[in-house]
C-alpha atoms as a PDB file:
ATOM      1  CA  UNK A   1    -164.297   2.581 124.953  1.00  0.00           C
ATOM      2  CA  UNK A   2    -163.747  -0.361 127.974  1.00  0.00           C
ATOM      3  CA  UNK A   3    -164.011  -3.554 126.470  1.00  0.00           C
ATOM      4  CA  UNK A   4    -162.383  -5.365 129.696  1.00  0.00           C
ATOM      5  CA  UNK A   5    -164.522  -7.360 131.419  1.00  0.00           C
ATOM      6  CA  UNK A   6    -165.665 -10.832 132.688  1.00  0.00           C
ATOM      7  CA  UNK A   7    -168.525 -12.761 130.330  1.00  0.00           C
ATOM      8  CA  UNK A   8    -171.334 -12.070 132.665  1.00  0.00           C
ATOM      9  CA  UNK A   9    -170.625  -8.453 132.724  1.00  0.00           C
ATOM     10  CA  UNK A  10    -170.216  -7.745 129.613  1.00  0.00           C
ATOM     11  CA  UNK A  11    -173.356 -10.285 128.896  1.00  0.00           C
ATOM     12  CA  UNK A  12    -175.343  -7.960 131.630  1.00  0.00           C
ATOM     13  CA  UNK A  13    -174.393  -4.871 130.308  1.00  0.00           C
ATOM     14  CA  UNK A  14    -175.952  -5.233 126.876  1.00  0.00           C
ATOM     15  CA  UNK A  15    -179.168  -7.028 128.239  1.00  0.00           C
ATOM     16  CA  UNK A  16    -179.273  -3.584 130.613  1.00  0.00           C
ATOM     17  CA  UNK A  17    -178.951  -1.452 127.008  1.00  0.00           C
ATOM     18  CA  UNK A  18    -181.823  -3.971 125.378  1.00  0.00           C
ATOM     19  CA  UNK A  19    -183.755  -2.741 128.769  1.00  0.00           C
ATOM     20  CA  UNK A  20    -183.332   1.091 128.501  1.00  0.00           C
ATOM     21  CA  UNK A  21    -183.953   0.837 124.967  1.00  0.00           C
ATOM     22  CA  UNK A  22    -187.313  -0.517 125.682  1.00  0.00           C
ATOM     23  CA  UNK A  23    -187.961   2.052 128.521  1.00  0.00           C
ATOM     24  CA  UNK A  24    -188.251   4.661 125.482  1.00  0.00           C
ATOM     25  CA  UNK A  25    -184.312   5.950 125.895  1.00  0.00           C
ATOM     26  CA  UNK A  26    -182.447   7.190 123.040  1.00  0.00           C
ATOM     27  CA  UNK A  27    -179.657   4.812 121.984  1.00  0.00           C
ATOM     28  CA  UNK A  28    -176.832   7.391 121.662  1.00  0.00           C
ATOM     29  CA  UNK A  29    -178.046   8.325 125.761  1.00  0.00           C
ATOM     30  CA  UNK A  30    -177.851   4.467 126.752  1.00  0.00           C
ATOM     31  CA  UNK A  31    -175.104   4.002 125.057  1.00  0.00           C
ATOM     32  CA  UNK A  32    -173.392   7.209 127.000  1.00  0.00           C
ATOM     33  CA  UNK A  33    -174.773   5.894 130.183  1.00  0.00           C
ATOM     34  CA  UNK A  34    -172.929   2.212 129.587  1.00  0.00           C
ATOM     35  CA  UNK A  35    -169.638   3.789 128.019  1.00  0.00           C
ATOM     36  CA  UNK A  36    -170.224   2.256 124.816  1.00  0.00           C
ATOM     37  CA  UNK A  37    -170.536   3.753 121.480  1.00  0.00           C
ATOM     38  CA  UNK A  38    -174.068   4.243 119.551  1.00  0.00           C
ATOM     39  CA  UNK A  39    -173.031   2.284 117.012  1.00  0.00           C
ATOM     40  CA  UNK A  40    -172.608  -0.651 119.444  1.00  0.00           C
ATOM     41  CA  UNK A  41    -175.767   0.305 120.660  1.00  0.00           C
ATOM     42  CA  UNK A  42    -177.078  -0.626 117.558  1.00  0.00           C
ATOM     43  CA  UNK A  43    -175.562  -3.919 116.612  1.00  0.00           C
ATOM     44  CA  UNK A  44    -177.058  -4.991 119.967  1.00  0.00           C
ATOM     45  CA  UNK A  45    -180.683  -3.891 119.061  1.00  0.00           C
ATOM     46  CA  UNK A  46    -180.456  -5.873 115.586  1.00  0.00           C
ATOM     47  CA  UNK A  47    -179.503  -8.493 116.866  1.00  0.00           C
ATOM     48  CA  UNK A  48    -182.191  -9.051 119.966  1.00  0.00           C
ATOM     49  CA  UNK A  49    -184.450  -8.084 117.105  1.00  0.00           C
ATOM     50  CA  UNK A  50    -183.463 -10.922 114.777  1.00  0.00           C
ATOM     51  CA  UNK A  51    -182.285 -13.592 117.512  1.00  0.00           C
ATOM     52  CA  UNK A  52    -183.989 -12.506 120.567  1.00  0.00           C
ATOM     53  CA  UNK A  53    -182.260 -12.487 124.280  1.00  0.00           C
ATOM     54  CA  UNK A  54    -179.702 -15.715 122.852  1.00  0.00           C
ATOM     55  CA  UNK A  55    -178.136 -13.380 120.721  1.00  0.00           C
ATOM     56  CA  UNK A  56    -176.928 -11.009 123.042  1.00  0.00           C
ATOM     57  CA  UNK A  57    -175.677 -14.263 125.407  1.00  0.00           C
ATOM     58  CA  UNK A  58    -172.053 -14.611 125.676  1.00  0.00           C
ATOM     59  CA  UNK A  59    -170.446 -17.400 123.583  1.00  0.00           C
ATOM     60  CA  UNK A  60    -167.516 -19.361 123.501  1.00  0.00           C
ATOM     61  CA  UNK A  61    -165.010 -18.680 120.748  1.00  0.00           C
ATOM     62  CA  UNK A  62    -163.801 -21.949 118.939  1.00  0.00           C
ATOM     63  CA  UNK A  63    -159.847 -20.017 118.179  1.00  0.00           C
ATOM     64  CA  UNK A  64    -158.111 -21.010 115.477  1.00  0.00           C
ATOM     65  CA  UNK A  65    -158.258 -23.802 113.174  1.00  0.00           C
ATOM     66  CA  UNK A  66    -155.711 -26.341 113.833  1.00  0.00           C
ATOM     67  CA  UNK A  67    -152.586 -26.567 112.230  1.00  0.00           C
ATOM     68  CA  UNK A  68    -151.946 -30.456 112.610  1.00  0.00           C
ATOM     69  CA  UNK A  69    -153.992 -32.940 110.919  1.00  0.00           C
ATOM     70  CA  UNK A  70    -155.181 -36.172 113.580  1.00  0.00           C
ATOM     71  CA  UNK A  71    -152.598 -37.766 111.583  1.00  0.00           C
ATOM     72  CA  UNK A  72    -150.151 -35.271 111.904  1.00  0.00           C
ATOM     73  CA  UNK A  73    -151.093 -35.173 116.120  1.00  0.00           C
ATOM     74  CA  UNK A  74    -150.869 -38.718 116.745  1.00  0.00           C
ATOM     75  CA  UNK A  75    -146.921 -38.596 115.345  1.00  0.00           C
ATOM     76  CA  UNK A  76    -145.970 -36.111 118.247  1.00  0.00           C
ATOM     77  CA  UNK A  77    -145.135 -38.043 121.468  1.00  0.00           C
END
């Protein structure tokens, strides 16, 4: 499976799953005609089901926790 891709695209592609779905498609067929797995299929579904079209939105990742306290980051020059 392709994971690579910019936000939007990958944002695109599973609002275009969400839309075959709803055409009456089979999710193991959408999910061959996107190059994704069925199971992927799937998570996507729930979660337009529970959180509706924000849920399948890109987000940004917060990383890691920081290591330094603020105390501990105002010592370093």
């Amino acid at each position: 499976m392709e994971r690579r891709g910019i936000k939007q695209e990958l944002e695109a592609r599973r609002f275009r799953a969400i839309a075959l779905l709803g055409d009456g498609i089979k999710a193991c067929e959408v999910a061959r005609m996107l190059g994704v797995t069925a199971g992927a299929i799937s998570q996507w579904n729930s979660v337009h089901e529970a959180e509706g079209s924000d849920g399948l939105r890109s987000r940004q990742h917060p990383g890691p926790a920081p290591k330094l306290s603020e105390e501990q980051k105002a010592q370093v020059p």
